[in-house]
PDB file of N, CA and C in Angstrom:
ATOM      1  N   UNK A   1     -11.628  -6.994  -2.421  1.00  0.00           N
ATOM      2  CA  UNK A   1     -11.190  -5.685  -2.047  1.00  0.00           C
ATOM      3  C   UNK A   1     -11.464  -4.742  -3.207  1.00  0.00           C
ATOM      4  N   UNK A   2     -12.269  -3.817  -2.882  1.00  0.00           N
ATOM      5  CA  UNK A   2     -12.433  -2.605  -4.090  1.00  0.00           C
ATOM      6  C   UNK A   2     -11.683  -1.931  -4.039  1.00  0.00           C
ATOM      7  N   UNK A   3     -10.630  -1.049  -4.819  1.00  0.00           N
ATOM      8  CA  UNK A   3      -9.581   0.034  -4.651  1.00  0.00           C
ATOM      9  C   UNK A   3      -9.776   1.215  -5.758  1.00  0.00           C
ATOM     10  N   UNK A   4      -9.082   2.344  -5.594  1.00  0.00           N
ATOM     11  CA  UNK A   4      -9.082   3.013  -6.897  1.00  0.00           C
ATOM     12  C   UNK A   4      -7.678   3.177  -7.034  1.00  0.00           C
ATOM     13  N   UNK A   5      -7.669   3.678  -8.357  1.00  0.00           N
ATOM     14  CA  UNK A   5      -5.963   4.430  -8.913  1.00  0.00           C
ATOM     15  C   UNK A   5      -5.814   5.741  -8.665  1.00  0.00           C
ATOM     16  N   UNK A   6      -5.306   6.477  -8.373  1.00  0.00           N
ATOM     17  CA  UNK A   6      -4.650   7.436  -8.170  1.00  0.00           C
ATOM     18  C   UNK A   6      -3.791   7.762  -8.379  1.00  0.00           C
ATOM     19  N   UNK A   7      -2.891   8.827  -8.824  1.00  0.00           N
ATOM     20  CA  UNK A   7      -2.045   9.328  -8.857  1.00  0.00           C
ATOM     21  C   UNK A   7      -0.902   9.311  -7.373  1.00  0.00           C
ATOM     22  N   UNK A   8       0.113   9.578  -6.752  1.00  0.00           N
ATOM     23  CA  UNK A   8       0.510   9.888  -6.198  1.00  0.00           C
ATOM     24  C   UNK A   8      -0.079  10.710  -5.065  1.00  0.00           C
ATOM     25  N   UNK A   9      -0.253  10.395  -4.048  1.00  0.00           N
ATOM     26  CA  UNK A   9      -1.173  11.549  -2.617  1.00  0.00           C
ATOM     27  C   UNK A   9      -0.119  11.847  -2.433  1.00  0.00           C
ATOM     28  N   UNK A  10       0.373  13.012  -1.826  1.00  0.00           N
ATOM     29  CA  UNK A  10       1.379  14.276  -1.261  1.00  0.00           C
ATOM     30  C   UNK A  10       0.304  14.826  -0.328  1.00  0.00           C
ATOM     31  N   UNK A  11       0.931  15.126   0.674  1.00  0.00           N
ATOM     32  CA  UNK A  11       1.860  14.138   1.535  1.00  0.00           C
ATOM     33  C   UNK A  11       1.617  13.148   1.897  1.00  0.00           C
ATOM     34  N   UNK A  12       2.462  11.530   1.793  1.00  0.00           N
ATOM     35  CA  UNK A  12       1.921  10.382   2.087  1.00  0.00           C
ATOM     36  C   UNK A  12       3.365  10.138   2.973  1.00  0.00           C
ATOM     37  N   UNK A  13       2.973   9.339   3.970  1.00  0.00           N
ATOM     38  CA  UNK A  13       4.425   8.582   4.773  1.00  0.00           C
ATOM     39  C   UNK A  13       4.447   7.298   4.413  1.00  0.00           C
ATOM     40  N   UNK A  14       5.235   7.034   3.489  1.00  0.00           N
ATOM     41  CA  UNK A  14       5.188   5.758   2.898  1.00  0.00           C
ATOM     42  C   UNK A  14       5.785   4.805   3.945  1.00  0.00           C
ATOM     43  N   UNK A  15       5.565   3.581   3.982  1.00  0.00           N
ATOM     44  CA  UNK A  15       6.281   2.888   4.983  1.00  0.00           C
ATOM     45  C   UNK A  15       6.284   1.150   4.092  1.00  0.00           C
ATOM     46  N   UNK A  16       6.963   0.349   4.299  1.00  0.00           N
ATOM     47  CA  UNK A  16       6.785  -0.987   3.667  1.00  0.00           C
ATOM     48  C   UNK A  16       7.189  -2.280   5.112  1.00  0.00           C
ATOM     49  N   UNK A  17       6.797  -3.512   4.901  1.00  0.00           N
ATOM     50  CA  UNK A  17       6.736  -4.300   5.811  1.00  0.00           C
ATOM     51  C   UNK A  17       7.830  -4.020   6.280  1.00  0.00           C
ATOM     52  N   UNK A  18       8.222  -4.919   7.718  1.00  0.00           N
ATOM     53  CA  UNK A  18       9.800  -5.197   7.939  1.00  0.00           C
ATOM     54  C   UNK A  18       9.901  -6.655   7.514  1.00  0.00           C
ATOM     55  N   UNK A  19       9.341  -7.096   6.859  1.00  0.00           N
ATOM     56  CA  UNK A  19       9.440  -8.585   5.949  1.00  0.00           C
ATOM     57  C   UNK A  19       9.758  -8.455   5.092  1.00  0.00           C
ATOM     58  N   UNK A  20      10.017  -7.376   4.493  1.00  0.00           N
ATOM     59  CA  UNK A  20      11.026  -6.725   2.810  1.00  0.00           C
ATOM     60  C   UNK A  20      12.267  -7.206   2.917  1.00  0.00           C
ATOM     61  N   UNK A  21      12.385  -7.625   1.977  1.00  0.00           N
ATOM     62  CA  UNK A  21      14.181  -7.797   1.567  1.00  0.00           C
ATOM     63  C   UNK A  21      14.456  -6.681   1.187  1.00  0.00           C
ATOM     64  N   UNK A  22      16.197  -6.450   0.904  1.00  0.00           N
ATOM     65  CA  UNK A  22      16.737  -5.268   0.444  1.00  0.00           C
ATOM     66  C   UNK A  22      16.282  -5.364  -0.931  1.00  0.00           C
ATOM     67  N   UNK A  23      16.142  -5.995  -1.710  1.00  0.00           N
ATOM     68  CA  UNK A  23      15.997  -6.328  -3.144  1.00  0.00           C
ATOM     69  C   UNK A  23      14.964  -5.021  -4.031  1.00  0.00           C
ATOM     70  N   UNK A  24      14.353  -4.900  -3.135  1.00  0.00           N
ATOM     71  CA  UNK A  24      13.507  -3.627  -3.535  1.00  0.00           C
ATOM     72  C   UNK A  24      12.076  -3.992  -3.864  1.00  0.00           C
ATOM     73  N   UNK A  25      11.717  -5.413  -4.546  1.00  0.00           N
ATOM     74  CA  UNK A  25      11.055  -5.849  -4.614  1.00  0.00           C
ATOM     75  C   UNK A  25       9.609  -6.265  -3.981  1.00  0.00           C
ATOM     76  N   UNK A  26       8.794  -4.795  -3.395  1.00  0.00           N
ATOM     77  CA  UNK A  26       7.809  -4.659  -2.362  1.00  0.00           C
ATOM     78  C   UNK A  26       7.008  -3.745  -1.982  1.00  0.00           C
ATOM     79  N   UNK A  27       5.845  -3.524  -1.701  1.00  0.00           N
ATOM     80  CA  UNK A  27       4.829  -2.883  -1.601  1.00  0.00           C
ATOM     81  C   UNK A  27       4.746  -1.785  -0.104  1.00  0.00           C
ATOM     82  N   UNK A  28       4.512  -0.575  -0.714  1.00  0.00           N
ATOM     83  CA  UNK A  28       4.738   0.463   0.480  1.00  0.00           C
ATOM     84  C   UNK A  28       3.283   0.632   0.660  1.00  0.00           C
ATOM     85  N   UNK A  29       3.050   0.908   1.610  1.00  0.00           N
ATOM     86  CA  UNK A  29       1.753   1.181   2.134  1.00  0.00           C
ATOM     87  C   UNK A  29       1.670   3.079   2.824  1.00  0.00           C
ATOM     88  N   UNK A  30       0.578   3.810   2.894  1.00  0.00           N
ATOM     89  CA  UNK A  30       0.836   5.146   3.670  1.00  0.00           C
ATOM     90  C   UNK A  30      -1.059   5.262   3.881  1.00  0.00           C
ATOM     91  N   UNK A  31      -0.637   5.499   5.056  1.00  0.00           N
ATOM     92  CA  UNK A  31      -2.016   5.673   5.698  1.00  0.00           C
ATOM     93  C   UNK A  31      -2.858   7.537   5.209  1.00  0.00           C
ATOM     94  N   UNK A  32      -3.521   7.329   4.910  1.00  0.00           N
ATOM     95  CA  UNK A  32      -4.322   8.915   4.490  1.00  0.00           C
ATOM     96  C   UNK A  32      -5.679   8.932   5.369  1.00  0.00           C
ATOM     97  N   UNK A  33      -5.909  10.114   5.041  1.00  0.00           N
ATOM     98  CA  UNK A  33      -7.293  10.624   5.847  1.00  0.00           C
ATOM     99  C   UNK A  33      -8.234   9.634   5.646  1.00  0.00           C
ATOM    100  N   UNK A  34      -8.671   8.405   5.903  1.00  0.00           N
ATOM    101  CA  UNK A  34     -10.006   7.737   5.507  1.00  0.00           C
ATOM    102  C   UNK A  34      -9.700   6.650   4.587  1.00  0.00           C
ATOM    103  N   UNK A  35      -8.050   6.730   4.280  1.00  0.00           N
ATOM    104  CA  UNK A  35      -8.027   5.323   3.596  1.00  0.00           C
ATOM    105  C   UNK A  35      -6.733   4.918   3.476  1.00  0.00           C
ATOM    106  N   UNK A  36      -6.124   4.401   3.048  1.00  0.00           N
ATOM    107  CA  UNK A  36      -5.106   3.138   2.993  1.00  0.00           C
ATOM    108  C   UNK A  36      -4.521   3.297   1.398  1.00  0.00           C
ATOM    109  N   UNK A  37      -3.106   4.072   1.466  1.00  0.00           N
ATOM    110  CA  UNK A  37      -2.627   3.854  -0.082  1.00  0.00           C
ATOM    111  C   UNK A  37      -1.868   3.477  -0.491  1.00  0.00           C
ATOM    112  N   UNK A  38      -1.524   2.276  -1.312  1.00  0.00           N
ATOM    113  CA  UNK A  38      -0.759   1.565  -1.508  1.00  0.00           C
ATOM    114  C   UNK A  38       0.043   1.394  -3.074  1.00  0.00           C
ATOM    115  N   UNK A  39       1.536   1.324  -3.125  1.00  0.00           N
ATOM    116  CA  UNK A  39       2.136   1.409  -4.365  1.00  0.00           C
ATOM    117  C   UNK A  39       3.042   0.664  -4.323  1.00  0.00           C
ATOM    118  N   UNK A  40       4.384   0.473  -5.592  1.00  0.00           N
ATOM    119  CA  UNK A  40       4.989  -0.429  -5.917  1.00  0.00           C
ATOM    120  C   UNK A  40       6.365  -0.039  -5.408  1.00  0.00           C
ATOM    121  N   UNK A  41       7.101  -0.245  -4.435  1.00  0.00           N
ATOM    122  CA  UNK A  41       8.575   0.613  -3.875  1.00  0.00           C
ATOM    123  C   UNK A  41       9.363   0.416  -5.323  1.00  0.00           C
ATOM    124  N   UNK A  42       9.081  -0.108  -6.406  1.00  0.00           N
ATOM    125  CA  UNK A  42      10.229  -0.187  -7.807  1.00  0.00           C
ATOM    126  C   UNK A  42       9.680   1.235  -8.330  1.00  0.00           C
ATOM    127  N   UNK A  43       8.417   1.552  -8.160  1.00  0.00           N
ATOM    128  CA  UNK A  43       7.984   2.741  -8.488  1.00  0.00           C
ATOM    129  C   UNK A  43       7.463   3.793  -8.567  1.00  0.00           C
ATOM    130  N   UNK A  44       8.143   4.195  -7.603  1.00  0.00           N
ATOM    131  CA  UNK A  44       7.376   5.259  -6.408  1.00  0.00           C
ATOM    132  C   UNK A  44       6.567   6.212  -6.920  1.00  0.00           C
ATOM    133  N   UNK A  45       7.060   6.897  -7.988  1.00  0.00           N
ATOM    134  CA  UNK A  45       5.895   7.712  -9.335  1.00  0.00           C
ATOM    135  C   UNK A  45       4.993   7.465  -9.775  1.00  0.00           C
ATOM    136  N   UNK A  46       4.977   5.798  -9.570  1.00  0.00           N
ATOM    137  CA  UNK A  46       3.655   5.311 -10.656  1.00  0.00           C
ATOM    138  C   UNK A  46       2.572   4.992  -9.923  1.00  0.00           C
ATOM    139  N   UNK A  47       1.459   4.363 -10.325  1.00  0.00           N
ATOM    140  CA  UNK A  47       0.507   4.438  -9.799  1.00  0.00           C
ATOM    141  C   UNK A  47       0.183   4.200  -8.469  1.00  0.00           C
ATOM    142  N   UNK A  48      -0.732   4.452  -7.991  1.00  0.00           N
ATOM    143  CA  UNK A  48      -0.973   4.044  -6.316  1.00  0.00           C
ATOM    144  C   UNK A  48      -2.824   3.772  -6.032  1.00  0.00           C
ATOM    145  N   UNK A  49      -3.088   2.417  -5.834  1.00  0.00           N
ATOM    146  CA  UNK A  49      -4.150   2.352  -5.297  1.00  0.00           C
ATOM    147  C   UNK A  49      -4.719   2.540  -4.058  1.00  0.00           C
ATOM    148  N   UNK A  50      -5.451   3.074  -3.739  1.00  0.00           N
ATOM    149  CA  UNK A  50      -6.569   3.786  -2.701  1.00  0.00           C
ATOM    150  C   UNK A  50      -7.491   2.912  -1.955  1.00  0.00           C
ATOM    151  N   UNK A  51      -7.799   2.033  -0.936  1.00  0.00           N
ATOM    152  CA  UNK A  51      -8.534   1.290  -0.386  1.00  0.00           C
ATOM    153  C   UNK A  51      -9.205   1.995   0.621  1.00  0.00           C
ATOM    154  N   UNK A  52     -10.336   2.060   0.999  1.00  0.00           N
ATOM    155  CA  UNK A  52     -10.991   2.376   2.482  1.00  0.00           C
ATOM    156  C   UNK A  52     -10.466   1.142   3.428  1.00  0.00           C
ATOM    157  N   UNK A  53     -10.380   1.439   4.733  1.00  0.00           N
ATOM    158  CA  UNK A  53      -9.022   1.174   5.938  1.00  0.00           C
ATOM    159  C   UNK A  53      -9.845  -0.043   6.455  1.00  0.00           C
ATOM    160  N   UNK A  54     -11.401  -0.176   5.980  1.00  0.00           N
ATOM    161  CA  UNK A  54     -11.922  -1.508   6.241  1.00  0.00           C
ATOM    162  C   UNK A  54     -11.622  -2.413   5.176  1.00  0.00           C
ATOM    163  N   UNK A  55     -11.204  -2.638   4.019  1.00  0.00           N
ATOM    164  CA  UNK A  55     -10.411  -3.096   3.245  1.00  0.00           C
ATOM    165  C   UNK A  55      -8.869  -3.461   3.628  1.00  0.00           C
ATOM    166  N   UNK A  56      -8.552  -3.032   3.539  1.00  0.00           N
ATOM    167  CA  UNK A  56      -7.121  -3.029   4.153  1.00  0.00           C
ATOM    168  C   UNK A  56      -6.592  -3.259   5.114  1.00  0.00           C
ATOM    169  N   UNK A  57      -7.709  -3.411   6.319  1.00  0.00           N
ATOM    170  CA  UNK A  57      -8.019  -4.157   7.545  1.00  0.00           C
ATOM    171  C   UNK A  57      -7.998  -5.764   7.236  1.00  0.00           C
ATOM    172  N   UNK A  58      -8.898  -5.979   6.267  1.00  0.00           N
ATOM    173  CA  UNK A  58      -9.483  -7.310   6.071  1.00  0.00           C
ATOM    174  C   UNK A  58      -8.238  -7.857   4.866  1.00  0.00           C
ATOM    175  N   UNK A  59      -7.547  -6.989   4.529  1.00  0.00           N
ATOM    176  CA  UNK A  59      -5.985  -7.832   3.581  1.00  0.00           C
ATOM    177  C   UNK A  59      -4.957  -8.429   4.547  1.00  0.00           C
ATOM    178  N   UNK A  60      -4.670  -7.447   5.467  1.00  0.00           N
ATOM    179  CA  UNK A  60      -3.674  -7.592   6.474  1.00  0.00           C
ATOM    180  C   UNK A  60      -3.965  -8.531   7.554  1.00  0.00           C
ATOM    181  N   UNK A  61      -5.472  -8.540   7.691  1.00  0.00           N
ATOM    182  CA  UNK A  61      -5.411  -9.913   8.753  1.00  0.00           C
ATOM    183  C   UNK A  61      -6.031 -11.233   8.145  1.00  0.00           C
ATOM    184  N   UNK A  62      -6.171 -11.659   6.881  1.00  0.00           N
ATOM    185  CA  UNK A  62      -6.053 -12.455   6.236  1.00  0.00           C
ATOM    186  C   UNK A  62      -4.607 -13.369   6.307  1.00  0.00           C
ATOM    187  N   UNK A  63      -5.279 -14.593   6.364  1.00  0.00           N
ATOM    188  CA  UNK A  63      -3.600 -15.307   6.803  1.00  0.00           C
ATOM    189  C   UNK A  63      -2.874 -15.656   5.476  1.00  0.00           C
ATOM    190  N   UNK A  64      -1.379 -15.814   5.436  1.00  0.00           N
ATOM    191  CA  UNK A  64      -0.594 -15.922   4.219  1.00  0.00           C
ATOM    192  C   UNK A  64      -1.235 -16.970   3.567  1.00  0.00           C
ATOM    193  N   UNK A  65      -0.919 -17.375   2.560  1.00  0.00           N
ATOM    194  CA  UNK A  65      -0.938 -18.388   1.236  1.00  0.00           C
ATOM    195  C   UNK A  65       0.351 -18.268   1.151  1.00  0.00           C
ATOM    196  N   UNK A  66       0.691 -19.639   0.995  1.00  0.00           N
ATOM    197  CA  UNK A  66       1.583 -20.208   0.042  1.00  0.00           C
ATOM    198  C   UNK A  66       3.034 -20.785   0.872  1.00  0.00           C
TER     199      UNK A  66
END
């Protein structure tokens, strides 16, 4: 998967699995114009990587490990 860093996109609708625990401990995802951006819910300020939605296609239907 190739991604970039980015800063924060405004406006993003962040959303995270419903497989999250309360713990906080989990990855929000927000769909943008043409790509897929993804950050750390411990840190919503900090960085956020950028995938094109055929990427991010091919993470999500990849089957679990472990």
């Amino acid at each position: 998967m190739n991604g970039t860093n980015r800063t924060n996109p405004a406006p993003a609708r962040w959303r995270k699995s419903s497989h999250s625990g309360d713990e906080g401990a989990c990855v929000e995802m927000a769909p943008l114009t043409g790509a897929v951006a993804v950050r750390d819910s411990k840190d919503p300020a900090g960085p956020v990587l950028v995938f094109p939605p055929h990427a991010w296609a091919a993470f999500t239907a990849a089957p679990p490990r472990g």
